[in-house]
Protein backbone atom coordinates (compact mmCIF):
# COMPACT_ATOMS: atom_id res chain seq x y z
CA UNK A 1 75.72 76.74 127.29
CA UNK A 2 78.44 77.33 124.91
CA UNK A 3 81.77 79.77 125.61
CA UNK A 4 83.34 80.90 123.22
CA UNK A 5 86.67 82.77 123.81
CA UNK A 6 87.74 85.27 121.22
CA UNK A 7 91.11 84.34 118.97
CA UNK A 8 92.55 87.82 119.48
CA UNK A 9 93.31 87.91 123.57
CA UNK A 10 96.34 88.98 125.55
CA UNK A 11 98.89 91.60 125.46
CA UNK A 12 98.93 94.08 122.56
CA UNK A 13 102.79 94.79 121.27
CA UNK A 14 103.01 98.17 123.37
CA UNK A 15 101.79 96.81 126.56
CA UNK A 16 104.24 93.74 126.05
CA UNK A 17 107.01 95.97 125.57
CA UNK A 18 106.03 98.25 128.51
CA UNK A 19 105.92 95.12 130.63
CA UNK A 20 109.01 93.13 129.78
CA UNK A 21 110.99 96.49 130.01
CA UNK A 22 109.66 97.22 133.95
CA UNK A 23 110.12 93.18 134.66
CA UNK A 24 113.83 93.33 133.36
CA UNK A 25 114.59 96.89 135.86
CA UNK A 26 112.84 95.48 138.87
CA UNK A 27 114.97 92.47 138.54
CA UNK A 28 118.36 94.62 138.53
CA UNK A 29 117.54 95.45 142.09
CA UNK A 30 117.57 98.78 142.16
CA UNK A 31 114.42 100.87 142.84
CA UNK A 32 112.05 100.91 139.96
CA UNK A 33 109.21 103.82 139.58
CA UNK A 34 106.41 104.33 137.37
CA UNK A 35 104.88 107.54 136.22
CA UNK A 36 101.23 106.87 136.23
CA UNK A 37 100.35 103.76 135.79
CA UNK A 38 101.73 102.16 133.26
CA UNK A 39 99.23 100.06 131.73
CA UNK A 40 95.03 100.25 132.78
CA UNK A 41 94.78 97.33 134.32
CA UNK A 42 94.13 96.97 138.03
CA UNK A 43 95.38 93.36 138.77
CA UNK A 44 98.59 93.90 136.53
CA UNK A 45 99.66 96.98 138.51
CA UNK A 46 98.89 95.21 141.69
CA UNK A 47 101.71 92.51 140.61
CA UNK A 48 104.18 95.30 139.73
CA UNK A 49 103.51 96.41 143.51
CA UNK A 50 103.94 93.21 144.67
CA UNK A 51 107.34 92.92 142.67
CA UNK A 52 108.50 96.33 144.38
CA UNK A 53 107.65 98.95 141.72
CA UNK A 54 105.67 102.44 142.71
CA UNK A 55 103.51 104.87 141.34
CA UNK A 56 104.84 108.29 140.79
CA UNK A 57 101.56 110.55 139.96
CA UNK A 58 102.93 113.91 139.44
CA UNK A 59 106.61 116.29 139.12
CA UNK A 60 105.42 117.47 142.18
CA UNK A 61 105.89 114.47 144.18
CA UNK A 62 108.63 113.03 143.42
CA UNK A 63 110.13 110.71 146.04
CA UNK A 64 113.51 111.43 148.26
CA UNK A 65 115.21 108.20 146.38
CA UNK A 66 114.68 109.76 143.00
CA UNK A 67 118.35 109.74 142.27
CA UNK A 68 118.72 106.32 142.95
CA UNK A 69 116.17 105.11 140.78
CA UNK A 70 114.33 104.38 137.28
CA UNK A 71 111.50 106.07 136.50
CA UNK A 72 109.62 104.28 133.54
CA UNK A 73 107.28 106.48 131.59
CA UNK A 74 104.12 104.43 130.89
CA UNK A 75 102.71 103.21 127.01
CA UNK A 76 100.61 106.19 126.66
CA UNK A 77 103.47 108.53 126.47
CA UNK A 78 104.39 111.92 128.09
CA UNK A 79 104.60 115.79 127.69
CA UNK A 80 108.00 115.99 126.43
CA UNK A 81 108.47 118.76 128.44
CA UNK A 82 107.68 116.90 131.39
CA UNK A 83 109.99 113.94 130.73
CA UNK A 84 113.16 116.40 130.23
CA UNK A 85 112.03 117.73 134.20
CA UNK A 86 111.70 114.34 135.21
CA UNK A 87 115.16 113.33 133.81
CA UNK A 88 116.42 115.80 136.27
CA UNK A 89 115.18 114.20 139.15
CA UNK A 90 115.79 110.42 138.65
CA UNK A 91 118.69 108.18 137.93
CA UNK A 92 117.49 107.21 134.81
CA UNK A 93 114.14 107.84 132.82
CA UNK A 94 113.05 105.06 130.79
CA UNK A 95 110.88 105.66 128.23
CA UNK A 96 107.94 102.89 126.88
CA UNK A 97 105.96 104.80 124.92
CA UNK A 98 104.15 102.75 122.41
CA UNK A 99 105.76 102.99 119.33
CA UNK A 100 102.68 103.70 117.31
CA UNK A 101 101.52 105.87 120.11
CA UNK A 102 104.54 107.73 118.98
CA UNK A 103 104.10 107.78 115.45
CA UNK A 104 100.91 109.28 116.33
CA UNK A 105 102.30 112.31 118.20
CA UNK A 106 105.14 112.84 115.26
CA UNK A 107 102.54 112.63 112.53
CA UNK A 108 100.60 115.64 114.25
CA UNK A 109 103.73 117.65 115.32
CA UNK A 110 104.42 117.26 111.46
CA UNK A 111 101.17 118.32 110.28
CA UNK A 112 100.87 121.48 112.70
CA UNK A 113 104.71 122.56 111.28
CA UNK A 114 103.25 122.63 107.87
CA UNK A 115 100.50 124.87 108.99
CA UNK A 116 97.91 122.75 109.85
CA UNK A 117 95.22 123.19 112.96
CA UNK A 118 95.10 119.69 114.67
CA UNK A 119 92.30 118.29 115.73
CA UNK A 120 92.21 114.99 117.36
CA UNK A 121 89.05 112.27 117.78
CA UNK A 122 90.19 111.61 121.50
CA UNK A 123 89.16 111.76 124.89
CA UNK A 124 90.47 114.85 126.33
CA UNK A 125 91.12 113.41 129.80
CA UNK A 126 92.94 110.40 129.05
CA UNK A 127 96.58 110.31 129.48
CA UNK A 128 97.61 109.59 125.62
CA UNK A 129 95.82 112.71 125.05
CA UNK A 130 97.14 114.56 127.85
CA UNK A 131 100.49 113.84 126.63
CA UNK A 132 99.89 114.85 122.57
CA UNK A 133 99.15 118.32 123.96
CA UNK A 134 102.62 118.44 125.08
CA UNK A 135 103.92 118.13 121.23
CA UNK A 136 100.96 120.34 119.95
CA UNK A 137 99.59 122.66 122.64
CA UNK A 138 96.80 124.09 121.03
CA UNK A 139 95.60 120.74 119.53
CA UNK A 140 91.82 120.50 119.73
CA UNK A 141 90.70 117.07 121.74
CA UNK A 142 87.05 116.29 121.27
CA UNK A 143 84.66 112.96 121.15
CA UNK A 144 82.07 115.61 119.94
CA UNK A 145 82.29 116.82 116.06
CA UNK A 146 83.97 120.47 116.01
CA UNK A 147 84.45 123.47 114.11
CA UNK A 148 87.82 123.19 111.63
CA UNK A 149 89.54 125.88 110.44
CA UNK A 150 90.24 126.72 107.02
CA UNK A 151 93.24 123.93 106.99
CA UNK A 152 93.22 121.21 109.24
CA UNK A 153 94.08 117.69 109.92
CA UNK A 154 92.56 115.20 111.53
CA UNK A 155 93.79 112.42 113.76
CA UNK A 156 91.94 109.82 116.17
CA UNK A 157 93.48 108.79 119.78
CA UNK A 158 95.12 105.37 119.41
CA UNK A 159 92.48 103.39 120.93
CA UNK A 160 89.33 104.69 120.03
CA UNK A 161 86.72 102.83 117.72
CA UNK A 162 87.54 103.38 114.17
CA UNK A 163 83.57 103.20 113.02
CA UNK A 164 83.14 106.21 115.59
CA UNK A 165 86.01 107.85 114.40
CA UNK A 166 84.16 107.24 111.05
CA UNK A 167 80.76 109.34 111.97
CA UNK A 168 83.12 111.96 113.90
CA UNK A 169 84.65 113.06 110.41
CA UNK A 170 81.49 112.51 108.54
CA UNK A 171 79.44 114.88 110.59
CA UNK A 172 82.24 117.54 110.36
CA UNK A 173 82.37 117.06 106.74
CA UNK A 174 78.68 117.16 106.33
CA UNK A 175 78.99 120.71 108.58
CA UNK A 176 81.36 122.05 107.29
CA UNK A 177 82.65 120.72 104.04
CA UNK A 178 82.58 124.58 101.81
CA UNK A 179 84.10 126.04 104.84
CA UNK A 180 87.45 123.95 104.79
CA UNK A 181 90.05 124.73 102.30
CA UNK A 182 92.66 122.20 102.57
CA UNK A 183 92.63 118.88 104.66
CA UNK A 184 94.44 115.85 105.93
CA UNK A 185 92.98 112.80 107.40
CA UNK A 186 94.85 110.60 108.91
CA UNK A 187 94.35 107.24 110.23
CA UNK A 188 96.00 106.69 113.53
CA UNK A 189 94.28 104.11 115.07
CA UNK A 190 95.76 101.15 116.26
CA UNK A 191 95.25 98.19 114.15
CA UNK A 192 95.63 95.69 117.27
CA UNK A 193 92.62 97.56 118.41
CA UNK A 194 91.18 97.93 115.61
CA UNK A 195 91.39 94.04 114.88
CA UNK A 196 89.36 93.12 117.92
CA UNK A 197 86.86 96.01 117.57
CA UNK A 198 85.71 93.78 114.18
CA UNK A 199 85.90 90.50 116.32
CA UNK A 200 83.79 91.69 118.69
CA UNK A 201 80.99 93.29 116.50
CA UNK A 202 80.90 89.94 114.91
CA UNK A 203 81.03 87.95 118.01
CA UNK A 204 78.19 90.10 119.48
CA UNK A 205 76.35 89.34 116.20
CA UNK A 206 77.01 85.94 116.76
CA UNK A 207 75.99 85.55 120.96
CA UNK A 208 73.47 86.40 123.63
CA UNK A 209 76.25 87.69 126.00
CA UNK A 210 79.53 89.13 125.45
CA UNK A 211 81.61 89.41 128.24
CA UNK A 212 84.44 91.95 128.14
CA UNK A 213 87.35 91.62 130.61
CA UNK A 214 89.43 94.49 131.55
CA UNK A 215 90.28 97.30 133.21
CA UNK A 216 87.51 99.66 134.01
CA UNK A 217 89.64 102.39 133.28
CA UNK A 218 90.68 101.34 130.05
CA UNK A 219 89.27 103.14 126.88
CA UNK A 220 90.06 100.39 124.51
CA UNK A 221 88.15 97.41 126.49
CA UNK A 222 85.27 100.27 127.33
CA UNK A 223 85.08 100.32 123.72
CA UNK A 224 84.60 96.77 123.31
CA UNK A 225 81.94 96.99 125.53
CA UNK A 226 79.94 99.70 123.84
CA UNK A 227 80.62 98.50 120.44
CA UNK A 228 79.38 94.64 121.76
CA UNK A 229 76.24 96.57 123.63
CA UNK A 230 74.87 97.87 119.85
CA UNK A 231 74.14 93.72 118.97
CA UNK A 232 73.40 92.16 122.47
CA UNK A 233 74.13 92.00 126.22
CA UNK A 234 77.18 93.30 127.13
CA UNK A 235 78.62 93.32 130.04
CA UNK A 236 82.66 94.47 131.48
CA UNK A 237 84.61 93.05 134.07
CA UNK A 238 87.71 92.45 135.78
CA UNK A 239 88.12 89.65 136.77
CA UNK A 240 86.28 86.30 137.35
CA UNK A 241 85.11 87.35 141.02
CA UNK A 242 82.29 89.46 139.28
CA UNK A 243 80.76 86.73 137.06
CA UNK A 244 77.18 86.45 138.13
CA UNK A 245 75.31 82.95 138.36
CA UNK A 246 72.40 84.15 136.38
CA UNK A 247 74.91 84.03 133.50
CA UNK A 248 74.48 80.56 132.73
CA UNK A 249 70.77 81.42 131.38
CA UNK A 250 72.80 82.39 128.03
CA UNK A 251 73.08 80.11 125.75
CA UNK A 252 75.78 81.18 123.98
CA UNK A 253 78.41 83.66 125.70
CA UNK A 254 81.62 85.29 123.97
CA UNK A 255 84.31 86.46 126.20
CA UNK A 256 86.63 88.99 124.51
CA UNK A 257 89.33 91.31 126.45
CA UNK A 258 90.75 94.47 125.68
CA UNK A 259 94.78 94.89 125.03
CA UNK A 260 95.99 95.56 128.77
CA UNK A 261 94.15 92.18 130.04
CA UNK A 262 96.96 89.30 130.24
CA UNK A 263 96.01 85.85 128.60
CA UNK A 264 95.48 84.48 131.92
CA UNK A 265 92.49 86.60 133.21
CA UNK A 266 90.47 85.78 130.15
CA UNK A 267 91.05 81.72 130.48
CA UNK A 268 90.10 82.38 134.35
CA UNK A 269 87.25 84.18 132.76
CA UNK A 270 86.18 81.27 131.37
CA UNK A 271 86.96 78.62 133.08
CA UNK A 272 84.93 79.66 135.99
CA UNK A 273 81.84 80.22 133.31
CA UNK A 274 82.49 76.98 132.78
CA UNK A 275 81.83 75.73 136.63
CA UNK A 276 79.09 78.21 136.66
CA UNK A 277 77.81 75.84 134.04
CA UNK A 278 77.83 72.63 135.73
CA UNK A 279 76.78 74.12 139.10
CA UNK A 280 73.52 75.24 137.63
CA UNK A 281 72.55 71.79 135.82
């Protein structure tokens, strides 16, 4: 059997960032919170736990130390609205927002000032999304191709797959081409992303199993796994406790990660693939 681990692995930028700036408050000592969680990735919030951080979920339950404490606002961003509440509550707010996550929610605050309607390639429940609404309320959030009005822009959540983003805006145009006046298309995907959604189209091109690790409720390694599931098996994990023995019968297996999976889960990934391996000679 031969593994093959993709070259793009480990922390995107944002997450990094996100990460680093939580480590360095936890280690002042004082209490840290986060609001949400601040990455998708079950074993990496488990080790902020461990380390002393908590999990805010909403304004309405905020804890009695509130004005002792940080509160760090997660990658995916926030209602603005809701951060300005929230800096009433807590000692300090800190804010690690992705930076192109933010360029994202200025580029469509821009666009709706100069009369534009927004609509946005995204998944309306996810928490990126959730928090663009906050800069443009009446933003339209779909996955499914939608009506424009006579000017509109268009703009794609961060982490979705840029060849579905693709068919979203050619079945719209297709639709409704005479119908729209004026229009802007913008591409605000994430390239980090976007780099390993190529890797792992070729990689699944190239393999009888791809193995995605990551966080089940992460929309960028979910997308890895559907884009992987077009050319071969596919399957998603979390961690190396769900490899299956009857993996070995692969002859060739690529294991590939999304951008909230740390460096070390994949190379536990495969190492243990690699045990599987001799096990079963």
């Amino acid at each position: 059997m031969k593994i093959l681990t993709a070259d793009n692995i480990g922390f995107c930028f944002g997450v990094r960032k996100a990460l680093e700036t939580i480590h360095s408050l936890l280690r002042t000592g004082r209490k840290t919170y986060m609001f949400g969680q601040l990455v998708h990735n079950p074993g990496v919030i488990e080790s902020l736990r461990t380390l002393g951080a908590e999990i805010v979920e909403s304004l309405d339950r905020v804890p009695r130390d509130s004005k002792e404490s940080f509160l760090v606002i997660r990658a995916h961003g926030i209602d603005p609205q809701k951060k300005e509440k929230l800096k009433r509550h807590f000692f300090e707010v800190v804010d690690t927002t992705c930076p192109i996550v933010g360029k994202l929610f200025s580029t469509v605050q821009r666009a709706k000032r100069e009369g534009y309607r927004i609509v946005v390639f995204g998944k309306v429940d996810h928490p990126e999304m959730e928090a663009l609404k906050g800069y443009v309320e009446d933003a339209v959030v779909s996955e499914s191709p939608v009506k424009p009005e006579r000017k509109t822009a268009f703009a794609s959540q961060t982490t979705m797959s840029i060849s579905e983003y693709s068919i979203f805006l050619q079945q719209i145009l297709q639709k409704y081409f005479e119908y729209v006046k004026e229009m802007k298309i913008f591409n605000t995907i994430c390239e980090a992303t976007a780099k390993r959604e190529r890797e792992v189209e070729r990689l699944a091109k190239e393999n009888n199993l791809v193995i995605v690790v990551g966080g089940k409720n992460s929309s960028n390694t979910a997308k890895l796994a559907r884009i992987a599931s077009r050319f071969t098996r596919s399957v998603q994990i979390e961690s190396e406790r769900e490899l299956k023995k009857d993996f070995v019968n692969y002859d060739k297996i690529a294991v590939v990660a999304g951008t909230s999976t740390p460096k070390s889960d994949v190379e536990k990934v495969s190492n243990k693939l690699q045990i599987l391996c001799q096990e079963g000679r």
